[in-house]
C-alpha atoms as a PDB file:
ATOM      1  CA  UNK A   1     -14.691  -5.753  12.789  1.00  0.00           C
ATOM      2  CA  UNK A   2     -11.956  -3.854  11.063  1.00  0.00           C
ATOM      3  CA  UNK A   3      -9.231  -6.474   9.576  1.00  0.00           C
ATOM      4  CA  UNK A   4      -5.566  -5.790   7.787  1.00  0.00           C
ATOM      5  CA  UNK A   5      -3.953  -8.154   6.277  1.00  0.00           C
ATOM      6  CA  UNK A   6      -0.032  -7.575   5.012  1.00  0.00           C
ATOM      7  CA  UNK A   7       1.609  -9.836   2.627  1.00  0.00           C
ATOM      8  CA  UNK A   8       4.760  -9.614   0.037  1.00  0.00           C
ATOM      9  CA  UNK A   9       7.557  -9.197   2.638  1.00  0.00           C
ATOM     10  CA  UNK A  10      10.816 -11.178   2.020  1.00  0.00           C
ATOM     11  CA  UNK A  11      14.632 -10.766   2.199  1.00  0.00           C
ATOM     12  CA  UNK A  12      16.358  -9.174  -0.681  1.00  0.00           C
ATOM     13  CA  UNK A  13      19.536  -8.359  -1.316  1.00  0.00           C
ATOM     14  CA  UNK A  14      20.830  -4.546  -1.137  1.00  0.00           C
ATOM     15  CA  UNK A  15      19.717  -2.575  -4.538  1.00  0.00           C
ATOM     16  CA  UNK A  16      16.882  -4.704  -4.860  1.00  0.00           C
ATOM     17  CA  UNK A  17      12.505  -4.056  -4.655  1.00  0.00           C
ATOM     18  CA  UNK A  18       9.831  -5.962  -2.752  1.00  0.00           C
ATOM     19  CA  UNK A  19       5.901  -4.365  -3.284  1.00  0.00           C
ATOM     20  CA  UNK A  20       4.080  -4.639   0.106  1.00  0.00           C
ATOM     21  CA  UNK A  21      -0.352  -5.273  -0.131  1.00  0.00           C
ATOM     22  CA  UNK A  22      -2.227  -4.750   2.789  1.00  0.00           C
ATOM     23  CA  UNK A  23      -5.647  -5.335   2.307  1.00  0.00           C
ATOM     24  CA  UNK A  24      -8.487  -3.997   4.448  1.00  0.00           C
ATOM     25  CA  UNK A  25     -12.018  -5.502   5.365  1.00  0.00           C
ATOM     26  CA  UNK A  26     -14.368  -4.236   7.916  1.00  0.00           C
ATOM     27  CA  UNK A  27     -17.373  -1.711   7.350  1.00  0.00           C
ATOM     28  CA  UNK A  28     -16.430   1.715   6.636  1.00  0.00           C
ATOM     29  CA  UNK A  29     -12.669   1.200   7.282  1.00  0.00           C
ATOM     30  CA  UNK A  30     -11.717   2.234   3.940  1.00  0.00           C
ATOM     31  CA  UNK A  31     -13.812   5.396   3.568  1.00  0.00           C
ATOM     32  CA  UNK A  32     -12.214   8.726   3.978  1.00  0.00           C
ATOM     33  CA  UNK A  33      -9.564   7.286   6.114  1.00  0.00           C
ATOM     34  CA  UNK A  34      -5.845   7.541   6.244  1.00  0.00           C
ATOM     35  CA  UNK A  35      -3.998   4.134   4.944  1.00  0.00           C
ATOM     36  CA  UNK A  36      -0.396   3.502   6.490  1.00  0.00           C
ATOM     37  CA  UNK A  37       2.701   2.010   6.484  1.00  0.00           C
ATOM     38  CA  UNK A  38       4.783   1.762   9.792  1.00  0.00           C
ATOM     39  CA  UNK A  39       8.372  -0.511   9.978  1.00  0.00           C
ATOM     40  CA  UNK A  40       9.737  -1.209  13.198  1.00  0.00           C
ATOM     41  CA  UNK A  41      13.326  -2.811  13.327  1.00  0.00           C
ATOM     42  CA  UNK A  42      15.029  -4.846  16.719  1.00  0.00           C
ATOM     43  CA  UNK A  43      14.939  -2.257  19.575  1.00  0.00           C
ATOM     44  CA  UNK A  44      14.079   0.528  17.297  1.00  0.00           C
ATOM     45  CA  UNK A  45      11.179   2.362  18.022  1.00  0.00           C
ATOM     46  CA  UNK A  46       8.330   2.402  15.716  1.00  0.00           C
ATOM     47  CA  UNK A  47       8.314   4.686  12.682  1.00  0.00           C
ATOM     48  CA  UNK A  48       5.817   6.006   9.997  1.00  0.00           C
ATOM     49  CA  UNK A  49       6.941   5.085   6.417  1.00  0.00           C
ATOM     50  CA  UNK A  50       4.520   6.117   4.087  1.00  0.00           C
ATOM     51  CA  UNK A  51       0.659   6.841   3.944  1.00  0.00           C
ATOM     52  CA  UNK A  52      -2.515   8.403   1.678  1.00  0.00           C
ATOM     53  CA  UNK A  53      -5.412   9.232   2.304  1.00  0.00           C
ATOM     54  CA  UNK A  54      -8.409   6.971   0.444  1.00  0.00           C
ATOM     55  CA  UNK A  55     -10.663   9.456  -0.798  1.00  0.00           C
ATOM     56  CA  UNK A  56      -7.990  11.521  -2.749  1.00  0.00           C
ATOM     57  CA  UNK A  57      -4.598  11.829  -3.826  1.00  0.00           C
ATOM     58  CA  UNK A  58      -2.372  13.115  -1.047  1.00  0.00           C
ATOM     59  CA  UNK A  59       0.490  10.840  -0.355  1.00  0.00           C
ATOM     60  CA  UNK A  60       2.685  11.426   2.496  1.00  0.00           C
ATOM     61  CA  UNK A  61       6.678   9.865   3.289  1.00  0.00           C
ATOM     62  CA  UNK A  62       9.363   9.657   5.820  1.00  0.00           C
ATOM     63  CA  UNK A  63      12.307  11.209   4.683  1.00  0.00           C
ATOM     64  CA  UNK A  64      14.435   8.425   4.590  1.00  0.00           C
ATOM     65  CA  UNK A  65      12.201   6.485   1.671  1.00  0.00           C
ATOM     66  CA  UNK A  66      11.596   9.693  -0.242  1.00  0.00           C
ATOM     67  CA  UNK A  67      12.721   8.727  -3.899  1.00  0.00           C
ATOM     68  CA  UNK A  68      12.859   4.745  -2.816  1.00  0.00           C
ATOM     69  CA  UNK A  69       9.030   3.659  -1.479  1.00  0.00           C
ATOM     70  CA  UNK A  70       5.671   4.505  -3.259  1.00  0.00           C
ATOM     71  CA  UNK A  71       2.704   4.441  -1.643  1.00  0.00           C
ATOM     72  CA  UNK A  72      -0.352   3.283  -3.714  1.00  0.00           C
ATOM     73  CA  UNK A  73      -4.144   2.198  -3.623  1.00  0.00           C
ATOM     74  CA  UNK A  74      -6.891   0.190  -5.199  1.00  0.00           C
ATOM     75  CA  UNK A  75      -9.834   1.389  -3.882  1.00  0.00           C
ATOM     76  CA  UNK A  76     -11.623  -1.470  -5.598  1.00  0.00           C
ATOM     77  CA  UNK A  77      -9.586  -4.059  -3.708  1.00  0.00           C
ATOM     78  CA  UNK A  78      -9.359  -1.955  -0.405  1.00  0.00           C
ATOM     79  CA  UNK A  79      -5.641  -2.630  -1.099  1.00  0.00           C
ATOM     80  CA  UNK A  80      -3.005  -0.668  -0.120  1.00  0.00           C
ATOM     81  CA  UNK A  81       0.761  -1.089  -1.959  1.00  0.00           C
ATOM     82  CA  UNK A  82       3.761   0.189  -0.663  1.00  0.00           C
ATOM     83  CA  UNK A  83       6.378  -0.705  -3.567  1.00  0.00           C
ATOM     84  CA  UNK A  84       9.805  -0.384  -2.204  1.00  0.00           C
ATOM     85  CA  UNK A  85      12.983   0.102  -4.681  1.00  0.00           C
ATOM     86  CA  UNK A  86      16.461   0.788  -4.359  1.00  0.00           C
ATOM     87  CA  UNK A  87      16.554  -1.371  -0.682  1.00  0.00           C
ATOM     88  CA  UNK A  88      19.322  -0.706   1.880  1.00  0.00           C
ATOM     89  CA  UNK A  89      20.490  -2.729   4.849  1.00  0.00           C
ATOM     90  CA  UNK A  90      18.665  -0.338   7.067  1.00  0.00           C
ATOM     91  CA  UNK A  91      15.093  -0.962   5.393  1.00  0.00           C
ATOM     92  CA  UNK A  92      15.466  -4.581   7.241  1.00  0.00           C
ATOM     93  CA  UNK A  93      12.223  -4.385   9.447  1.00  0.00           C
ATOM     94  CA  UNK A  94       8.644  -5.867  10.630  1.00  0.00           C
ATOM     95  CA  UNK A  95       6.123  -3.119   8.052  1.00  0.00           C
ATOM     96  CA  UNK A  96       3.025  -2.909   9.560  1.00  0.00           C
ATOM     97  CA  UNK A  97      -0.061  -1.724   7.806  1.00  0.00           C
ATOM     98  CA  UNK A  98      -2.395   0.428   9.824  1.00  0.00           C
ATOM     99  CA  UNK A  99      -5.835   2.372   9.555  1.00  0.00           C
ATOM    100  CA  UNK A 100      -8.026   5.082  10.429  1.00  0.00           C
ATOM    101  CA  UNK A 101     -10.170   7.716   9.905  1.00  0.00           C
ATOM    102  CA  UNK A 102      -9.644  11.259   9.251  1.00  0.00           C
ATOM    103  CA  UNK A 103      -9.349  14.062   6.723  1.00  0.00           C
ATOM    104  CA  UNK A 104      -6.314  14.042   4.790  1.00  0.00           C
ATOM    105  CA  UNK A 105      -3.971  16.184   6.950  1.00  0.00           C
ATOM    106  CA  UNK A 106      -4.195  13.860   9.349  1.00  0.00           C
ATOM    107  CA  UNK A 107      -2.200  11.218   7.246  1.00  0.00           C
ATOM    108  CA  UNK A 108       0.651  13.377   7.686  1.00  0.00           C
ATOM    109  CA  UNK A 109       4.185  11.893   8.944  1.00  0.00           C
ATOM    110  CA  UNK A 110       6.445  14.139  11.567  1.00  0.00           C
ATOM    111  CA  UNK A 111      10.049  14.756  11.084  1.00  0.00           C
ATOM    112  CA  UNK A 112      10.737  12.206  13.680  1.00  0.00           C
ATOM    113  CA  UNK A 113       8.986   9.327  12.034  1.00  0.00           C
ATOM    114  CA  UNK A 114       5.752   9.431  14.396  1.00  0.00           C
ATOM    115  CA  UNK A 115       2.505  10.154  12.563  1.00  0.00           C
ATOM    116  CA  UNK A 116       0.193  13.760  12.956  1.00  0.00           C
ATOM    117  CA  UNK A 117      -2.363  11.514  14.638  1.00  0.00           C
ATOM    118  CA  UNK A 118      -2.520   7.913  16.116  1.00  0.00           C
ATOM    119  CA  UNK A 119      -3.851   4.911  13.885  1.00  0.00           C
ATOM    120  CA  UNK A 120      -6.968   2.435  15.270  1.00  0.00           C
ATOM    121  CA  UNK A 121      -6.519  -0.546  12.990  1.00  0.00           C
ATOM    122  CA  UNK A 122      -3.148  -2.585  12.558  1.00  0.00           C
ATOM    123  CA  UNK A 123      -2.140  -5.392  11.093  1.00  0.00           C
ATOM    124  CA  UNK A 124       0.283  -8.422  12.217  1.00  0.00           C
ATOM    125  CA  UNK A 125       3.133  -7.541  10.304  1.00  0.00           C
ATOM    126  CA  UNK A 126       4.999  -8.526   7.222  1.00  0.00           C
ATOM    127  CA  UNK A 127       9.205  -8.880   7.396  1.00  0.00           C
ATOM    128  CA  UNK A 128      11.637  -7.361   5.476  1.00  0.00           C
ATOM    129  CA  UNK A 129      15.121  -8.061   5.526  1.00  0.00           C
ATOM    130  CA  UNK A 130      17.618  -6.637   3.009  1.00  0.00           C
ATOM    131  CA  UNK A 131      21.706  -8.326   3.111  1.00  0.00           C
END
């Protein structure tokens, strides 16, 4: 039973940082597998915001957080980060956390915000609002 668990949402005012943790559990759900971060604001579809893949060092973002969110691991802790600097207004959404398994191209995000291949695993959510 694969498990994600989000934490470190908050509200924040514009200009300011939050760090995101998702933390996985579940056999094999952190091997070779693509580790995500999706945000989905009121009657917005969702989008991809960042991801890696766990067995090396490829990183992949959305354009709009390019510069603003890092994406980071502890493969110790089967944590994921997603530290998120330089907040605007439009940041303000649920961030999910999601899972699955693939090579490392397959963590790539489209142009349009949708990732190269579905995720399995999600979690519930952690919110982010930025005023």
């Amino acid at each position: 039973h694969v498990q994600l668990v989000e934490s470190g949402g908050g509200s924040v005012q514009t200009g300011g940082s939050l760090k995101l943790s998702c933390v996985a559990s579940g056999e094999g759900v952190y091997n070779s597998a693509c580790m995500g971060w999706f945000r989905q604001a009121p009657g917005q579809k969702r989008e991809a915001v960042a991801a890696l893949y766990t067995a090396g060092d490829s990183t992949f973002y959305a354009d709009s957080v390019k510069g603003r969110f890092t994406i980071s691991q502890d493969n110790a802790k089967k944590t994921v980060y997603l530290q998120m600097n330089s907040l605007k207004p439009e940041d303000t959404a649920m961030y999910y956390c999601a899972a699955k398994r693939g090579p490392a191209w397959s963590c790539a995000i489209q142009e349009n915000g949708a990732p190269v291949m579905e995720y399995d695993y999600w979690g519930l959510g952690t919110q982010v609002t930025v005023s």
